[in-house]
PDB file of N, CA and C in Angstrom:
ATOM      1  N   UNK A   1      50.008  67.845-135.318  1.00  0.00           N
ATOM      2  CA  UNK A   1      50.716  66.883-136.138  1.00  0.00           C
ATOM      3  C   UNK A   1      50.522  65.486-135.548  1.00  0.00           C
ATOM      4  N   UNK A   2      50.526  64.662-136.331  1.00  0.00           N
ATOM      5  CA  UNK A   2      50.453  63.367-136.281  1.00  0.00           C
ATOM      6  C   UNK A   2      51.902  62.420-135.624  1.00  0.00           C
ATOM      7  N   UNK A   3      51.270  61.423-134.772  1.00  0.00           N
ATOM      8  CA  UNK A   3      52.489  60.465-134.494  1.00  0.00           C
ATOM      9  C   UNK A   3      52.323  59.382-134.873  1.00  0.00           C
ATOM     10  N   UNK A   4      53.176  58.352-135.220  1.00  0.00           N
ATOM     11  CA  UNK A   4      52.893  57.079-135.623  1.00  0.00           C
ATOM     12  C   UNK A   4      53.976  56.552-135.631  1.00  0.00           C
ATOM     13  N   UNK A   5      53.480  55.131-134.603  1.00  0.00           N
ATOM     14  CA  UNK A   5      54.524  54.753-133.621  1.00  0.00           C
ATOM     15  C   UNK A   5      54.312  53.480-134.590  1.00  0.00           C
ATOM     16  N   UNK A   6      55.711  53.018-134.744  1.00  0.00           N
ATOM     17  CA  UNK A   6      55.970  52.103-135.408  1.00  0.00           C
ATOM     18  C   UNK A   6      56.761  50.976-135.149  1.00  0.00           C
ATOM     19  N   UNK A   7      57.067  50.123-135.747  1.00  0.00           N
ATOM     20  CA  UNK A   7      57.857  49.109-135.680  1.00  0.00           C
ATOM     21  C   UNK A   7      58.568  48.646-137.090  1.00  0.00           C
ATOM     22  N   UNK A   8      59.739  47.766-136.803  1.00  0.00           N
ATOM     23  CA  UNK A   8      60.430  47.155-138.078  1.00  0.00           C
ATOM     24  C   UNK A   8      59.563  46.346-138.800  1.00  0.00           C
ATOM     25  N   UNK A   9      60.105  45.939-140.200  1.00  0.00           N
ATOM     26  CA  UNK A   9      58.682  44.639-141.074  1.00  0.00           C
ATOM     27  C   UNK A   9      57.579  44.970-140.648  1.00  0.00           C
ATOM     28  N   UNK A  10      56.896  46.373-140.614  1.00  0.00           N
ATOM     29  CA  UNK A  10      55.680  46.099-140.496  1.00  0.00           C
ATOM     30  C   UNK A  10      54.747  46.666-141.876  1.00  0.00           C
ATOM     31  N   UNK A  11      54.063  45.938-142.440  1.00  0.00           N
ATOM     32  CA  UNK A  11      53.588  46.379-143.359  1.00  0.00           C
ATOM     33  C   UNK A  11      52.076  47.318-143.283  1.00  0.00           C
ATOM     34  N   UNK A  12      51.862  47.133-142.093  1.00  0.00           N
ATOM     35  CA  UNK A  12      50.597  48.146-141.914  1.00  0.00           C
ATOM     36  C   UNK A  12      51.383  49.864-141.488  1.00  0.00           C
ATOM     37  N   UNK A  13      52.359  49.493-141.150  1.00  0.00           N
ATOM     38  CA  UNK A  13      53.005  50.824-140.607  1.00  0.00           C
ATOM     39  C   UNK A  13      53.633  51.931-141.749  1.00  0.00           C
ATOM     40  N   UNK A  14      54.098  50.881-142.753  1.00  0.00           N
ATOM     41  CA  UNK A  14      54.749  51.275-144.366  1.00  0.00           C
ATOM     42  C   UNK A  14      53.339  51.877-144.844  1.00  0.00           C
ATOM     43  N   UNK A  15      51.863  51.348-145.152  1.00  0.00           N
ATOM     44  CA  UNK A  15      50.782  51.589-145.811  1.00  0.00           C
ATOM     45  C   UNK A  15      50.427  52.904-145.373  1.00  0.00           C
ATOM     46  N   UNK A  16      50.226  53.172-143.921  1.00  0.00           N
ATOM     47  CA  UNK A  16      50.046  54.053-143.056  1.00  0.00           C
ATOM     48  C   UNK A  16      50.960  55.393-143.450  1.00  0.00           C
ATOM     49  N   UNK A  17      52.257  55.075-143.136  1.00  0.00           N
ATOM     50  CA  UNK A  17      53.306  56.242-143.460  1.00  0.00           C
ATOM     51  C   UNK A  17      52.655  56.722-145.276  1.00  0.00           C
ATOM     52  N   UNK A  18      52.487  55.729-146.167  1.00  0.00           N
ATOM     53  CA  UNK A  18      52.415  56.333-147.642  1.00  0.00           C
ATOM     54  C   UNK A  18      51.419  56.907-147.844  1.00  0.00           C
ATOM     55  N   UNK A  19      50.252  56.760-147.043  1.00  0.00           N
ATOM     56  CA  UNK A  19      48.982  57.057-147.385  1.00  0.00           C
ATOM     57  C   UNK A  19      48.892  58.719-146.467  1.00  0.00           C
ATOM     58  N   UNK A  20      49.622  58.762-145.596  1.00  0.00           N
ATOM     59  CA  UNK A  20      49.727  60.256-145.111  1.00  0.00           C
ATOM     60  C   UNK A  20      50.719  60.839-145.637  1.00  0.00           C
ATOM     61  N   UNK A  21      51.829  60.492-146.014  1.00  0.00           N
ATOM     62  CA  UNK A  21      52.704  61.077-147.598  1.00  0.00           C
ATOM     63  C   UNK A  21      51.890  61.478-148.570  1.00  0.00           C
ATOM     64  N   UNK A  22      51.192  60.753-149.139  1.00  0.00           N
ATOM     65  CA  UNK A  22      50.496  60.795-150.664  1.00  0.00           C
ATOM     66  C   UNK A  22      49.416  61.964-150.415  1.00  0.00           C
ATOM     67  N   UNK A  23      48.952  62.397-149.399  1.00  0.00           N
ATOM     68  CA  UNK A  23      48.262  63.172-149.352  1.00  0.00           C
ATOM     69  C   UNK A  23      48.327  64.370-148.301  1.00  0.00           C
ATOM     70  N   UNK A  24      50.026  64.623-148.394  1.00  0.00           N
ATOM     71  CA  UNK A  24      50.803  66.031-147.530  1.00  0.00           C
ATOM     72  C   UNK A  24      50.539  65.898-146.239  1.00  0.00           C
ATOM     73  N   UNK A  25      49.998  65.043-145.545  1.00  0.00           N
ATOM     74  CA  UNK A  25      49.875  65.241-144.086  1.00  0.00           C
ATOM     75  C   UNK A  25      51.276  64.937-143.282  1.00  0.00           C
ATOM     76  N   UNK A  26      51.600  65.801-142.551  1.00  0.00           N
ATOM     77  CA  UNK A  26      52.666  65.626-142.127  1.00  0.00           C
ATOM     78  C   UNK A  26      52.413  64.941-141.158  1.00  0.00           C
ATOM     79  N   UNK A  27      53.926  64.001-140.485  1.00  0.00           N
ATOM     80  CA  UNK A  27      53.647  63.003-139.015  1.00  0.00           C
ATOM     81  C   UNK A  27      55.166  62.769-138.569  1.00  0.00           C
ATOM     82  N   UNK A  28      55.142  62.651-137.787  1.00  0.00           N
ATOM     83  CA  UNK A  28      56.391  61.751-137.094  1.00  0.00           C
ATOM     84  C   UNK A  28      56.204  60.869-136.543  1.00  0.00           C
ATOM     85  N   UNK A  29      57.478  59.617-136.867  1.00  0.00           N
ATOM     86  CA  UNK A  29      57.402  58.499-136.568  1.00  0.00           C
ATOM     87  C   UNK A  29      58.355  58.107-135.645  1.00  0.00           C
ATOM     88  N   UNK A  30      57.549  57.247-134.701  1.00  0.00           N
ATOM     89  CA  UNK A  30      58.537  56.437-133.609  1.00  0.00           C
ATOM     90  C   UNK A  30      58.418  55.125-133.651  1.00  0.00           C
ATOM     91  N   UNK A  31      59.528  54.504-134.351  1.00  0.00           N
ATOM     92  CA  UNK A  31      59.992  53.172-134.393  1.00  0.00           C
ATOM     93  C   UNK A  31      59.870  52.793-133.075  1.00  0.00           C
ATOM     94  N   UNK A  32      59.410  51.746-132.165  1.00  0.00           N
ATOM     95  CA  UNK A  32      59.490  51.189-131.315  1.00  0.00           C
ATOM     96  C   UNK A  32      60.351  50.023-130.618  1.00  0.00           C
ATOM     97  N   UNK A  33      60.916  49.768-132.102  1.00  0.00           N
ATOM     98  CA  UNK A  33      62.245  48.697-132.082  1.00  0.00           C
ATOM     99  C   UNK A  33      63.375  49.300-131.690  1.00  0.00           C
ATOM    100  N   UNK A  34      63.762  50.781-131.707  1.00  0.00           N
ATOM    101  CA  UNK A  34      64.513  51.333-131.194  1.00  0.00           C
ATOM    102  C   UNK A  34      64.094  52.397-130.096  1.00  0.00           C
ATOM    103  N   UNK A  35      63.321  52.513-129.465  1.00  0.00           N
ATOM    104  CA  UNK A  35      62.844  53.489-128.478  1.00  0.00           C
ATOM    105  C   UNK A  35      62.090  52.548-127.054  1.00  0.00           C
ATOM    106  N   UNK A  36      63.112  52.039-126.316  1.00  0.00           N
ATOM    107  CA  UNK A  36      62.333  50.915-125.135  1.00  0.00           C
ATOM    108  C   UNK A  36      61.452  52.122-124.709  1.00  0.00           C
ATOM    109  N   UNK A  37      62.326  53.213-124.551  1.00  0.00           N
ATOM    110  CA  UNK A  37      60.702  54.239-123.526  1.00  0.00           C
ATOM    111  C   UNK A  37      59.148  54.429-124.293  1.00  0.00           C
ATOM    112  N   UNK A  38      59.684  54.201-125.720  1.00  0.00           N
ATOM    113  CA  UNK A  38      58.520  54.448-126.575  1.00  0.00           C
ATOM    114  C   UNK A  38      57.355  53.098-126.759  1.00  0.00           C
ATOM    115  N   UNK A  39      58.441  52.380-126.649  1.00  0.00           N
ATOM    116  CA  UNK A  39      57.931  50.745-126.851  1.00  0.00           C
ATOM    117  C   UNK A  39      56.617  50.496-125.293  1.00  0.00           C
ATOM    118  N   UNK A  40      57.484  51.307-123.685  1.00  0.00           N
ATOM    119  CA  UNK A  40      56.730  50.600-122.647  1.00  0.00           C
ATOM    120  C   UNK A  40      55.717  51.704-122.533  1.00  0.00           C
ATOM    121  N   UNK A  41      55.795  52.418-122.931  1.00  0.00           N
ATOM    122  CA  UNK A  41      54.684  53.846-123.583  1.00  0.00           C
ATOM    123  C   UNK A  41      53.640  53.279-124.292  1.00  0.00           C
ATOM    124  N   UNK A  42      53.630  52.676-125.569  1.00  0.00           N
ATOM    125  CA  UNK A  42      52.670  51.874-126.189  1.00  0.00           C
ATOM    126  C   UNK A  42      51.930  51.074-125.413  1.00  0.00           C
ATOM    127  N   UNK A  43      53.100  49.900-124.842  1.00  0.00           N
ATOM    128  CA  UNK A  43      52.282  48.766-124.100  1.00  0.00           C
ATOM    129  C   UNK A  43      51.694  49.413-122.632  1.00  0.00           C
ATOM    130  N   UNK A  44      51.699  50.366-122.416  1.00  0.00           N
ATOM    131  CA  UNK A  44      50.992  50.765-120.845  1.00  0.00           C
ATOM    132  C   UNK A  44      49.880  51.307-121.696  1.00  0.00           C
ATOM    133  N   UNK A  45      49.635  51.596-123.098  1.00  0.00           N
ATOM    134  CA  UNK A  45      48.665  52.316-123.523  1.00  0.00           C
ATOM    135  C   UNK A  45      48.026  50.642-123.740  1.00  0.00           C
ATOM    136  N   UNK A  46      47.721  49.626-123.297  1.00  0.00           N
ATOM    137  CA  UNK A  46      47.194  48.644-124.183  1.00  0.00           C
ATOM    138  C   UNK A  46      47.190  47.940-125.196  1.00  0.00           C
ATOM    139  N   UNK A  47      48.257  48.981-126.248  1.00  0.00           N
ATOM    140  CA  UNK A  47      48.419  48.129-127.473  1.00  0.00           C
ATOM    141  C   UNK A  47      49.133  47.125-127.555  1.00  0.00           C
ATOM    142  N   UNK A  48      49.243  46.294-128.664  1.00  0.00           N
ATOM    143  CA  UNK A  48      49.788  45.246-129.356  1.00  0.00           C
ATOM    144  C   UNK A  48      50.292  44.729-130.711  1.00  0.00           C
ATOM    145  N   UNK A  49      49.659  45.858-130.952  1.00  0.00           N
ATOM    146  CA  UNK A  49      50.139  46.255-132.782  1.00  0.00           C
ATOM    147  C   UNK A  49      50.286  47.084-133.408  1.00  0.00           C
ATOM    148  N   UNK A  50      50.850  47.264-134.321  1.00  0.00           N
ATOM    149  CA  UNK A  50      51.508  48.929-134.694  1.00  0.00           C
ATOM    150  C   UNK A  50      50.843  48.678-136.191  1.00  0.00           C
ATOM    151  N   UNK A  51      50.571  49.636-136.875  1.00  0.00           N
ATOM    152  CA  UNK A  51      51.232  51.398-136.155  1.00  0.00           C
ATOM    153  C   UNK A  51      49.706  51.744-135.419  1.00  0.00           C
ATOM    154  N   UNK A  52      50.300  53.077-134.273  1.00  0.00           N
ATOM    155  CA  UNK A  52      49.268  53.396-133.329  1.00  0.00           C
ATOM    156  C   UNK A  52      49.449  54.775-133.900  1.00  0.00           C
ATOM    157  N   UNK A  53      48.033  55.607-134.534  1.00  0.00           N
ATOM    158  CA  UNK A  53      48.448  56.201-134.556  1.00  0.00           C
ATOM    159  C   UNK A  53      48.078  57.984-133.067  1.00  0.00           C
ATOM    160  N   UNK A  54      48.096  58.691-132.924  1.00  0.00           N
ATOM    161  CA  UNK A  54      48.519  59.676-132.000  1.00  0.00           C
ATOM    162  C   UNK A  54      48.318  61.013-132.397  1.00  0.00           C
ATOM    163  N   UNK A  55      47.779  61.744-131.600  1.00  0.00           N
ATOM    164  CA  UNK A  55      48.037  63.271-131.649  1.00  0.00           C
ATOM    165  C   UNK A  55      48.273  63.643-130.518  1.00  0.00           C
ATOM    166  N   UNK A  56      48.701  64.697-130.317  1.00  0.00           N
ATOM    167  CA  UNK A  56      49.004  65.502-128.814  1.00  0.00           C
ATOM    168  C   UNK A  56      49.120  64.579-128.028  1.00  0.00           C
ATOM    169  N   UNK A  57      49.563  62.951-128.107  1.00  0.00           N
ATOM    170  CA  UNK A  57      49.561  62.422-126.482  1.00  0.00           C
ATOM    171  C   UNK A  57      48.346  61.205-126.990  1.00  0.00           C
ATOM    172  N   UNK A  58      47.617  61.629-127.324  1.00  0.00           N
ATOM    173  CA  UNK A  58      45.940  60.896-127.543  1.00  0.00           C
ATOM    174  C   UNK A  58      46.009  60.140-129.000  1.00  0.00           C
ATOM    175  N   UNK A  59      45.043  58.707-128.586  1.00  0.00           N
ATOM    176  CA  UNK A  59      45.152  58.326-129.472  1.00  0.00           C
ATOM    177  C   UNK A  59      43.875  58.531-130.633  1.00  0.00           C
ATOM    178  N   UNK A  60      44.836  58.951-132.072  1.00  0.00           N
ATOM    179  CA  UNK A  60      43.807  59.740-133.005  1.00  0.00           C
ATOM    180  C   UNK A  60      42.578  58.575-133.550  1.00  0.00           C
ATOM    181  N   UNK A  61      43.269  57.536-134.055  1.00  0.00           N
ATOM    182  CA  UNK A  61      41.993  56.873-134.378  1.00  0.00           C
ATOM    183  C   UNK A  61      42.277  55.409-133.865  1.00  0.00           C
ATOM    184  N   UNK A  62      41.428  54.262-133.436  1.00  0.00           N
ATOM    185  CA  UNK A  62      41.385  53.204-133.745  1.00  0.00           C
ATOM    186  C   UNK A  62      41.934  52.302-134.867  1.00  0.00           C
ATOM    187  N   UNK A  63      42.749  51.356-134.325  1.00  0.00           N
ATOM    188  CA  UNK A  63      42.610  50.390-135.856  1.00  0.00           C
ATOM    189  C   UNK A  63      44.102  50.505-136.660  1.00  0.00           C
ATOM    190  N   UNK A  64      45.198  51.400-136.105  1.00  0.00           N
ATOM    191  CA  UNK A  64      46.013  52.190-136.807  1.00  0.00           C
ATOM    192  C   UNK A  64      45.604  52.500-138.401  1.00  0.00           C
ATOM    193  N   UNK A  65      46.811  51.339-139.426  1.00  0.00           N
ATOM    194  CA  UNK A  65      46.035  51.710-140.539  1.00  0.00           C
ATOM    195  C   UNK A  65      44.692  51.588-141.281  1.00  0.00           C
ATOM    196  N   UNK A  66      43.725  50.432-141.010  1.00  0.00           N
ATOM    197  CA  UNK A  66      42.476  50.228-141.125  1.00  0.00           C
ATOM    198  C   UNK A  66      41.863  51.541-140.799  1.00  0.00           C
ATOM    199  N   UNK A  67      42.075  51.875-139.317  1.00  0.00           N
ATOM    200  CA  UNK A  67      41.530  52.733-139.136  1.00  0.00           C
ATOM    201  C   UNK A  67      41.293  54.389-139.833  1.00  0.00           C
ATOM    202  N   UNK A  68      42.814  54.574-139.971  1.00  0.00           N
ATOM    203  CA  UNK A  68      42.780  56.099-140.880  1.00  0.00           C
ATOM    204  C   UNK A  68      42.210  55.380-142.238  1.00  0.00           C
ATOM    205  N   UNK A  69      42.879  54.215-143.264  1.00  0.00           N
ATOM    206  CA  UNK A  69      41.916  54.151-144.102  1.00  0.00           C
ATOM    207  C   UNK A  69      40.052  54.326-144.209  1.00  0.00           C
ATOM    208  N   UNK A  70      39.974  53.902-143.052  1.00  0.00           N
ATOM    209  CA  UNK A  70      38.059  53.905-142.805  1.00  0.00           C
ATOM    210  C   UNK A  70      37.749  55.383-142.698  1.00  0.00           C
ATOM    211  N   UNK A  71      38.658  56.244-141.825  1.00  0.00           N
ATOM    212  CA  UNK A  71      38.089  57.789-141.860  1.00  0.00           C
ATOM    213  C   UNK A  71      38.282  57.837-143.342  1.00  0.00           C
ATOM    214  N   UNK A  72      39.138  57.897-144.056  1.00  0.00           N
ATOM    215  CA  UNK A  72      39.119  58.357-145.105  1.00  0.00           C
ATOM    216  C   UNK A  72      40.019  59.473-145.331  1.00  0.00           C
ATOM    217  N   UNK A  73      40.509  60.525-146.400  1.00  0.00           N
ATOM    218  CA  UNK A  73      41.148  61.537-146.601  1.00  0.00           C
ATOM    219  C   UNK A  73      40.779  62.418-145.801  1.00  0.00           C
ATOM    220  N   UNK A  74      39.560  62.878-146.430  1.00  0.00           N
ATOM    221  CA  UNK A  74      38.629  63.661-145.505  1.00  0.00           C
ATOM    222  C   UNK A  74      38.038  64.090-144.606  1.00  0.00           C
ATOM    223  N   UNK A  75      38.168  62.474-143.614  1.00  0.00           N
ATOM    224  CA  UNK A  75      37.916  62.584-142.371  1.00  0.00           C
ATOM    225  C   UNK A  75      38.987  62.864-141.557  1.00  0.00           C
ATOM    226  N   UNK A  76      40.509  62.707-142.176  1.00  0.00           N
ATOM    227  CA  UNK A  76      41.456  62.373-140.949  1.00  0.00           C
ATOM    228  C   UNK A  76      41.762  64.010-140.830  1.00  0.00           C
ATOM    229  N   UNK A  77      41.888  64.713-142.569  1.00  0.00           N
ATOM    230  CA  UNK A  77      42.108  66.052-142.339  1.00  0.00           C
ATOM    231  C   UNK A  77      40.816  66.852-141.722  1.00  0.00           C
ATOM    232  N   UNK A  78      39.836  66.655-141.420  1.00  0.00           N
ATOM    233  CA  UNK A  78      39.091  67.336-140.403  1.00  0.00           C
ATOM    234  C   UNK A  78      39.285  66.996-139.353  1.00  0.00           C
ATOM    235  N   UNK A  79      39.351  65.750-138.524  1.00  0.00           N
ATOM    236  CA  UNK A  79      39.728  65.854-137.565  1.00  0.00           C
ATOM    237  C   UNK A  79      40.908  66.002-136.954  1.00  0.00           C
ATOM    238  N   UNK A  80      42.541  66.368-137.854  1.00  0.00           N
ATOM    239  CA  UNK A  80      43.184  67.099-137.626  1.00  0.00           C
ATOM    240  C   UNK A  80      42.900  68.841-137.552  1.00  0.00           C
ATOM    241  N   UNK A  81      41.577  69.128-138.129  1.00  0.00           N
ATOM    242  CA  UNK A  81      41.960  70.433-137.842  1.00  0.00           C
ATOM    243  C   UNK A  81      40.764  70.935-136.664  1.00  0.00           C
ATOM    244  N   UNK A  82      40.303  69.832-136.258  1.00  0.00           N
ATOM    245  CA  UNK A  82      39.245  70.449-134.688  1.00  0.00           C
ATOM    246  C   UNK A  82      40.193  70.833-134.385  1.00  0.00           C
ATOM    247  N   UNK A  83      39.803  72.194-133.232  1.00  0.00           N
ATOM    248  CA  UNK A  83      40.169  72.579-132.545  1.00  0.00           C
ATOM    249  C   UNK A  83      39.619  72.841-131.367  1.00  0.00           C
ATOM    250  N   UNK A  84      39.614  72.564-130.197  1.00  0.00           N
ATOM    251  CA  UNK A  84      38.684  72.949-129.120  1.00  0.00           C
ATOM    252  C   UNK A  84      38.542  74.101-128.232  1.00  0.00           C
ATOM    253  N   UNK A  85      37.900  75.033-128.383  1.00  0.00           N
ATOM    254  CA  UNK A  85      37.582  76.498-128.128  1.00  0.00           C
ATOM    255  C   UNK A  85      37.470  76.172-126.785  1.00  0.00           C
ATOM    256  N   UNK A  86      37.569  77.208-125.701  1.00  0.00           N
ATOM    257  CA  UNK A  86      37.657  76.892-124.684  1.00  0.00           C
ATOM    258  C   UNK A  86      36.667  78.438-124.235  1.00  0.00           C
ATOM    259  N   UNK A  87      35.323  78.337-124.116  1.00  0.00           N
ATOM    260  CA  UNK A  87      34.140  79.218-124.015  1.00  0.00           C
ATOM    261  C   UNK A  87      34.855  80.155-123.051  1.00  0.00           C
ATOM    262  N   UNK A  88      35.035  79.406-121.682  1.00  0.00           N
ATOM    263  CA  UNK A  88      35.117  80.654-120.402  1.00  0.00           C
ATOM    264  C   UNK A  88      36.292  81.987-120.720  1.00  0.00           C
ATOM    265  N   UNK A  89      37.205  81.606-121.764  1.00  0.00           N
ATOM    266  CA  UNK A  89      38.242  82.204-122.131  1.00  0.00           C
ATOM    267  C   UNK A  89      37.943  83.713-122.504  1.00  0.00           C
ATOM    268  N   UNK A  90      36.385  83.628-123.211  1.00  0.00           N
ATOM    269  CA  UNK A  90      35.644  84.812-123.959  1.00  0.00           C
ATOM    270  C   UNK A  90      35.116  85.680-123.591  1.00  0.00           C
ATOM    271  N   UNK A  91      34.987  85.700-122.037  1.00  0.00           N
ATOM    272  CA  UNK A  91      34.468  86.842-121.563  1.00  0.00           C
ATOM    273  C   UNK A  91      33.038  86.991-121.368  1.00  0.00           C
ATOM    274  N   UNK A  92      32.234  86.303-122.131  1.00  0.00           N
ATOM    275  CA  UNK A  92      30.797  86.070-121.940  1.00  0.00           C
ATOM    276  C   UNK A  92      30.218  86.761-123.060  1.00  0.00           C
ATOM    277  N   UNK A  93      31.129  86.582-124.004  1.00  0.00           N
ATOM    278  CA  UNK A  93      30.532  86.690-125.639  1.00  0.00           C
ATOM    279  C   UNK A  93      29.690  85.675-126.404  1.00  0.00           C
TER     280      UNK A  93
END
């Protein structure tokens, strides 16, 4: 699942939230105007502008909303559904 760290008045963060609404992807959001731990979390990550968006910890794409707009529908739901196989696990299949 998706995170997307947000802020108040932000209109890239509103575009962001509708455009993963409009097309069932689920996410949770962290306002940053109310979360200082979330807020010095962001800024130790480098950023400066919201929304950022996040998976597991990592950040999913560049650009927040520009960015998921540029993957596209298609791209964001595939790369929500990599998964990374972990070979040695298999036994030597």
């Amino acid at each position: 699942m998706l995170t997307i760290y947000s802020k108040n008045n932000c209109g890239y963060c509103l575009q962001a939230k509708a455009l993963l609404k409009y097309n069932d992807i689920d996410f949770d959001e962290i306002n940053i105007d109310k979360d200082s731990k979330q807020l010095q979390f962001i800024l130790s990550e480098g950023h400066r502008t919201m929304p950022q968006i996040y998976k597991d910890g990592k950040l999913f794409v560049e650009g927040g909303f520009q960015g998921l707009q540029g993957l596209g529908i298609n791209g964001i739901k595939e790369r929500l559904n990599k998964e990374v196989i972990d070979t040695s696990t298999l036994g030597g299949i």
